[in-house]
C-alpha atoms as a PDB file:
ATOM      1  CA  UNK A   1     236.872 121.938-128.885  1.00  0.00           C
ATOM      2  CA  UNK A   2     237.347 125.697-128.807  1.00  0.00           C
ATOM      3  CA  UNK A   3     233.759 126.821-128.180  1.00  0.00           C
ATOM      4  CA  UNK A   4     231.992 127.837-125.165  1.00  0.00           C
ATOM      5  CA  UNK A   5     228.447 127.111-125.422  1.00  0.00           C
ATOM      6  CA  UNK A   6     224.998 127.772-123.406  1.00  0.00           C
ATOM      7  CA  UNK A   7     225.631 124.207-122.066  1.00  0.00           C
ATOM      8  CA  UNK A   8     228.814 124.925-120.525  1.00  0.00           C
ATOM      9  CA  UNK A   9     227.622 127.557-118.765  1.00  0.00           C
ATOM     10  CA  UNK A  10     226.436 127.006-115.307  1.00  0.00           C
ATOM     11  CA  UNK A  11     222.787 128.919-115.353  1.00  0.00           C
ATOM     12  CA  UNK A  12     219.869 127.048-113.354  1.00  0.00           C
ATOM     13  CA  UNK A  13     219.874 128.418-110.137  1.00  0.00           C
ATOM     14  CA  UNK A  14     219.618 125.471-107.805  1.00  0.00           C
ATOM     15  CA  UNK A  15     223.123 124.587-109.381  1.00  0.00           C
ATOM     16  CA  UNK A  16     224.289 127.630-108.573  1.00  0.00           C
ATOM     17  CA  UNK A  17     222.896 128.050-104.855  1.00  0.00           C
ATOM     18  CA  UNK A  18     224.512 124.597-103.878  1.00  0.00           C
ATOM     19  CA  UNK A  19     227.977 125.243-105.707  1.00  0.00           C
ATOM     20  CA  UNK A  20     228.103 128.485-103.313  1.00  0.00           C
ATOM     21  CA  UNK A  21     226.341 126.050 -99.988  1.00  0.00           C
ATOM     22  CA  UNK A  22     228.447 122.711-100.452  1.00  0.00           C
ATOM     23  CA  UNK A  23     230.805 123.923-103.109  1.00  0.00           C
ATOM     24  CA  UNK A  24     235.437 124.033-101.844  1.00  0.00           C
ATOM     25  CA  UNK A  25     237.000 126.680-102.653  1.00  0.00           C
ATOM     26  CA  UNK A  26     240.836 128.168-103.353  1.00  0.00           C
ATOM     27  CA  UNK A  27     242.419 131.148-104.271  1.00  0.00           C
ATOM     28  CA  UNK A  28     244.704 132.326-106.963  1.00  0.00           C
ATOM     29  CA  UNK A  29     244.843 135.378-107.099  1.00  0.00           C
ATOM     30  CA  UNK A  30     243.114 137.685-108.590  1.00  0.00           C
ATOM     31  CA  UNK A  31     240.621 134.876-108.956  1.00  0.00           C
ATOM     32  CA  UNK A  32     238.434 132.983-106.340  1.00  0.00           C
ATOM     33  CA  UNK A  33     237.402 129.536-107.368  1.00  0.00           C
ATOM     34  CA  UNK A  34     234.432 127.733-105.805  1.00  0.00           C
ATOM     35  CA  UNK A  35     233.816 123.936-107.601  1.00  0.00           C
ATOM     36  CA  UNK A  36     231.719 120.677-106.398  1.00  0.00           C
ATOM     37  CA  UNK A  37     231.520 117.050-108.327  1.00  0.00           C
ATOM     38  CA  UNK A  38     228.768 117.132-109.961  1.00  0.00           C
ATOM     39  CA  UNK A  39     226.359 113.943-110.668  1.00  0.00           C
ATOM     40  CA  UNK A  40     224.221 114.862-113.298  1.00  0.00           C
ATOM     41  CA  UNK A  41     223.714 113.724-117.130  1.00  0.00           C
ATOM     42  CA  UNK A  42     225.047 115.786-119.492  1.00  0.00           C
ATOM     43  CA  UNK A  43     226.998 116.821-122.527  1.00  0.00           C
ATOM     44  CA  UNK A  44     229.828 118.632-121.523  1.00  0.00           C
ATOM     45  CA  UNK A  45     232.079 117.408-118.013  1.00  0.00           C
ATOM     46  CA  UNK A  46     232.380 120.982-116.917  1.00  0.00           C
ATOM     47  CA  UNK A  47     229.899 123.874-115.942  1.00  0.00           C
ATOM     48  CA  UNK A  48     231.042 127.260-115.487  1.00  0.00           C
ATOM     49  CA  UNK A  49     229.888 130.608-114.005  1.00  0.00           C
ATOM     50  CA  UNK A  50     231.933 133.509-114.130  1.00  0.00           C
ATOM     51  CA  UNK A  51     231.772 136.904-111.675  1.00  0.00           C
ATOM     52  CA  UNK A  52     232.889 140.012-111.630  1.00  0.00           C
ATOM     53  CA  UNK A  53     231.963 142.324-108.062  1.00  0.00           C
ATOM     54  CA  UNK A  54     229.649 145.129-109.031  1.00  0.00           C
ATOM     55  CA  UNK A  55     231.744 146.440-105.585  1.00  0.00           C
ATOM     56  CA  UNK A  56     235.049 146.642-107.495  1.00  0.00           C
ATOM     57  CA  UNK A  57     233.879 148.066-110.943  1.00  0.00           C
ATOM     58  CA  UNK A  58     231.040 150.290-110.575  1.00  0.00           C
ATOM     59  CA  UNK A  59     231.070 150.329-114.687  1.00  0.00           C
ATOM     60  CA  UNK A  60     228.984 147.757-116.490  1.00  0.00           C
ATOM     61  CA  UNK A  61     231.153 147.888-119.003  1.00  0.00           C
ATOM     62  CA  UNK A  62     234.381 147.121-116.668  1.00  0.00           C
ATOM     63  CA  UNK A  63     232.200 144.149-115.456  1.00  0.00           C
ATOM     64  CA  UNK A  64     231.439 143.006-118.967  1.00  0.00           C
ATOM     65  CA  UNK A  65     235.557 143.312-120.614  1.00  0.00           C
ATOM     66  CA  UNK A  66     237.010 141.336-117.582  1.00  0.00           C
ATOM     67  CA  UNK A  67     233.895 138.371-117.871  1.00  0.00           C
ATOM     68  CA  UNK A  68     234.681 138.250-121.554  1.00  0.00           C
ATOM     69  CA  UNK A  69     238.483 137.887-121.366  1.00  0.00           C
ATOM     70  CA  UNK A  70     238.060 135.121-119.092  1.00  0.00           C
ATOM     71  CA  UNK A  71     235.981 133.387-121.153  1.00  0.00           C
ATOM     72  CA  UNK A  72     237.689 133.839-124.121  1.00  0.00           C
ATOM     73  CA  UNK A  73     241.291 132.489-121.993  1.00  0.00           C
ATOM     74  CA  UNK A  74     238.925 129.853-120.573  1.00  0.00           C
ATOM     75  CA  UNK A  75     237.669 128.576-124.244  1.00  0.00           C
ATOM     76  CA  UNK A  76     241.112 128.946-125.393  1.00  0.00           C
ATOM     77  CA  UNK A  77     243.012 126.910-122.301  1.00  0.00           C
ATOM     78  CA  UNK A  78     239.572 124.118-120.929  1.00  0.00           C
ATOM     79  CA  UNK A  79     240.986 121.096-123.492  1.00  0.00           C
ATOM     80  CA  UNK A  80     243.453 120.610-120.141  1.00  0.00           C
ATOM     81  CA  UNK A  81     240.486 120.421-117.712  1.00  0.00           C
ATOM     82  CA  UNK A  82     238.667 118.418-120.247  1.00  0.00           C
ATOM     83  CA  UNK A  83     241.026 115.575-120.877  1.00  0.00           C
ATOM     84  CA  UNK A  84     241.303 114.858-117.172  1.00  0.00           C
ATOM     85  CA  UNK A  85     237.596 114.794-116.178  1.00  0.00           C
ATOM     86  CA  UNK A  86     236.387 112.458-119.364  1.00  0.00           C
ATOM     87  CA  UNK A  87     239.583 110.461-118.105  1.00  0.00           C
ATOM     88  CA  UNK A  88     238.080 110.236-114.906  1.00  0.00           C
ATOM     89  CA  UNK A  89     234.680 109.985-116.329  1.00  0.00           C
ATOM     90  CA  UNK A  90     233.987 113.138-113.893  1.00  0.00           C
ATOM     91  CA  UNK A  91     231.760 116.090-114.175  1.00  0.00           C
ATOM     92  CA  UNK A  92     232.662 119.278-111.874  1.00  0.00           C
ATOM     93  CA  UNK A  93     230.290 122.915-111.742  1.00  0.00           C
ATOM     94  CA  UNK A  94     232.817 125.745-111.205  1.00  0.00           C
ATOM     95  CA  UNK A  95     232.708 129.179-110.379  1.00  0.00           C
ATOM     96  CA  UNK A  96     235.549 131.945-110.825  1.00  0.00           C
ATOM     97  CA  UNK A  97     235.303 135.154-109.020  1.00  0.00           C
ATOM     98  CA  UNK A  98     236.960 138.310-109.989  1.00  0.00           C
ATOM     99  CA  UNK A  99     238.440 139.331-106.850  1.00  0.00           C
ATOM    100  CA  UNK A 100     241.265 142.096-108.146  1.00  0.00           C
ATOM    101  CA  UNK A 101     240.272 146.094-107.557  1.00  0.00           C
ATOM    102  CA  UNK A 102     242.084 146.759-111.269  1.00  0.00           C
ATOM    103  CA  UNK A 103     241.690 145.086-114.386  1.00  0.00           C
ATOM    104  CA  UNK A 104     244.807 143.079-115.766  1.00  0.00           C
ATOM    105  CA  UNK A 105     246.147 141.975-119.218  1.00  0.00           C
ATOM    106  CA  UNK A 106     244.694 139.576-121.146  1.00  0.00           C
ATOM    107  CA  UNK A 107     248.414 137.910-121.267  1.00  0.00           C
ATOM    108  CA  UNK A 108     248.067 137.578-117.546  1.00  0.00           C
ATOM    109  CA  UNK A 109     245.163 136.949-117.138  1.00  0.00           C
ATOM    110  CA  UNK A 110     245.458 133.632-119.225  1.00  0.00           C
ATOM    111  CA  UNK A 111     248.732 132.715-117.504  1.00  0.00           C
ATOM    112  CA  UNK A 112     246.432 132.636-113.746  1.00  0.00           C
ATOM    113  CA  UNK A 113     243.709 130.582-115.966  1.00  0.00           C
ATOM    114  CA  UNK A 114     245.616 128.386-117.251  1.00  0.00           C
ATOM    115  CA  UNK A 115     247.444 128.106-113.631  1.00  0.00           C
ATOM    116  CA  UNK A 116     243.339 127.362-112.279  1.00  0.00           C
ATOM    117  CA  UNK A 117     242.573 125.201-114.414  1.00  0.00           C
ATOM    118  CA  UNK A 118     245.662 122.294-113.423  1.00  0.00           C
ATOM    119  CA  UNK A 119     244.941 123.702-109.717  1.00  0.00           C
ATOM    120  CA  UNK A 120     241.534 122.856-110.136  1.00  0.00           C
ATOM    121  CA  UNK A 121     242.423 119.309-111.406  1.00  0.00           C
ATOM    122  CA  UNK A 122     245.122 119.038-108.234  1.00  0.00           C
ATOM    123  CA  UNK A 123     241.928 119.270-105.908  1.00  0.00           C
ATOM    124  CA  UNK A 124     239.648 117.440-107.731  1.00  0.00           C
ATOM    125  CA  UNK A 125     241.942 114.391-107.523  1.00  0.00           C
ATOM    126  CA  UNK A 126     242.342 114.848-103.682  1.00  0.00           C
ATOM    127  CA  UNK A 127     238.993 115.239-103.211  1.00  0.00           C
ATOM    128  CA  UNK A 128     237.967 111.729-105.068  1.00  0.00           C
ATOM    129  CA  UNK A 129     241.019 109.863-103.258  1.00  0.00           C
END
């Protein structure tokens, strides 16, 4: 359950350009989420895709620590998002955007994931109701 494989990653780029056309959105900051129910067959209930603004950290390698501590607090923390869609019998494509001009702690940076991820299931049960 704590892996984070090619599947779970949101990659095709029709998926992609209708998340960002028909997708809802919310804040918590420093991160932007953008997420749409999702019909499609597959594996895992959850697709995600993961930004960082080439705007805000001109350094590759700035861009490269912050995606990779989000995934790693996103492997470590999806079992919660999990349950609830294979509950529901639910599949979701997600997005989180980097939207902070600074890089944070890990520590913190998992506290505002894990914070997403029940906000995240808080609008997807509006939205289907």
């Amino acid at each position: 359950m704590f892996t984070f494989k090619k599947e779970e990653r949101l990659c095709r780029k029709t998926s992609i350009d209708n998340l960002f056309k028909n997708g809802q959105d919310f804040f918590a900051y420093p991160l932007k989420v953008i997420w749409e129910q999702c019909e499609e067959e597959r594996k895992f209930p959850a697709q995600l895709l993961i930004s960082v603004s080439k705007r805000n950290f001109k350094k590759a390698v700035d861009r490269n620590y912050i995606k990779r501590i989000i995934r790693e607090a996103y492997r470590k923390n999806k079992s919660l998002l999990y349950d609830d869609l294979l509950a529901k019998q639910k599949k979701i494509n997600f997005a989180i955007l980097y939207t902070a001009k600074e890089i944070i702690s890990y520590e913190e940076l998992e506290r505002k994931i894990i914070h997403l991820l029940k906000r995240l299931m808080e609008e997807h049960d509006k939205n289907i109701n």
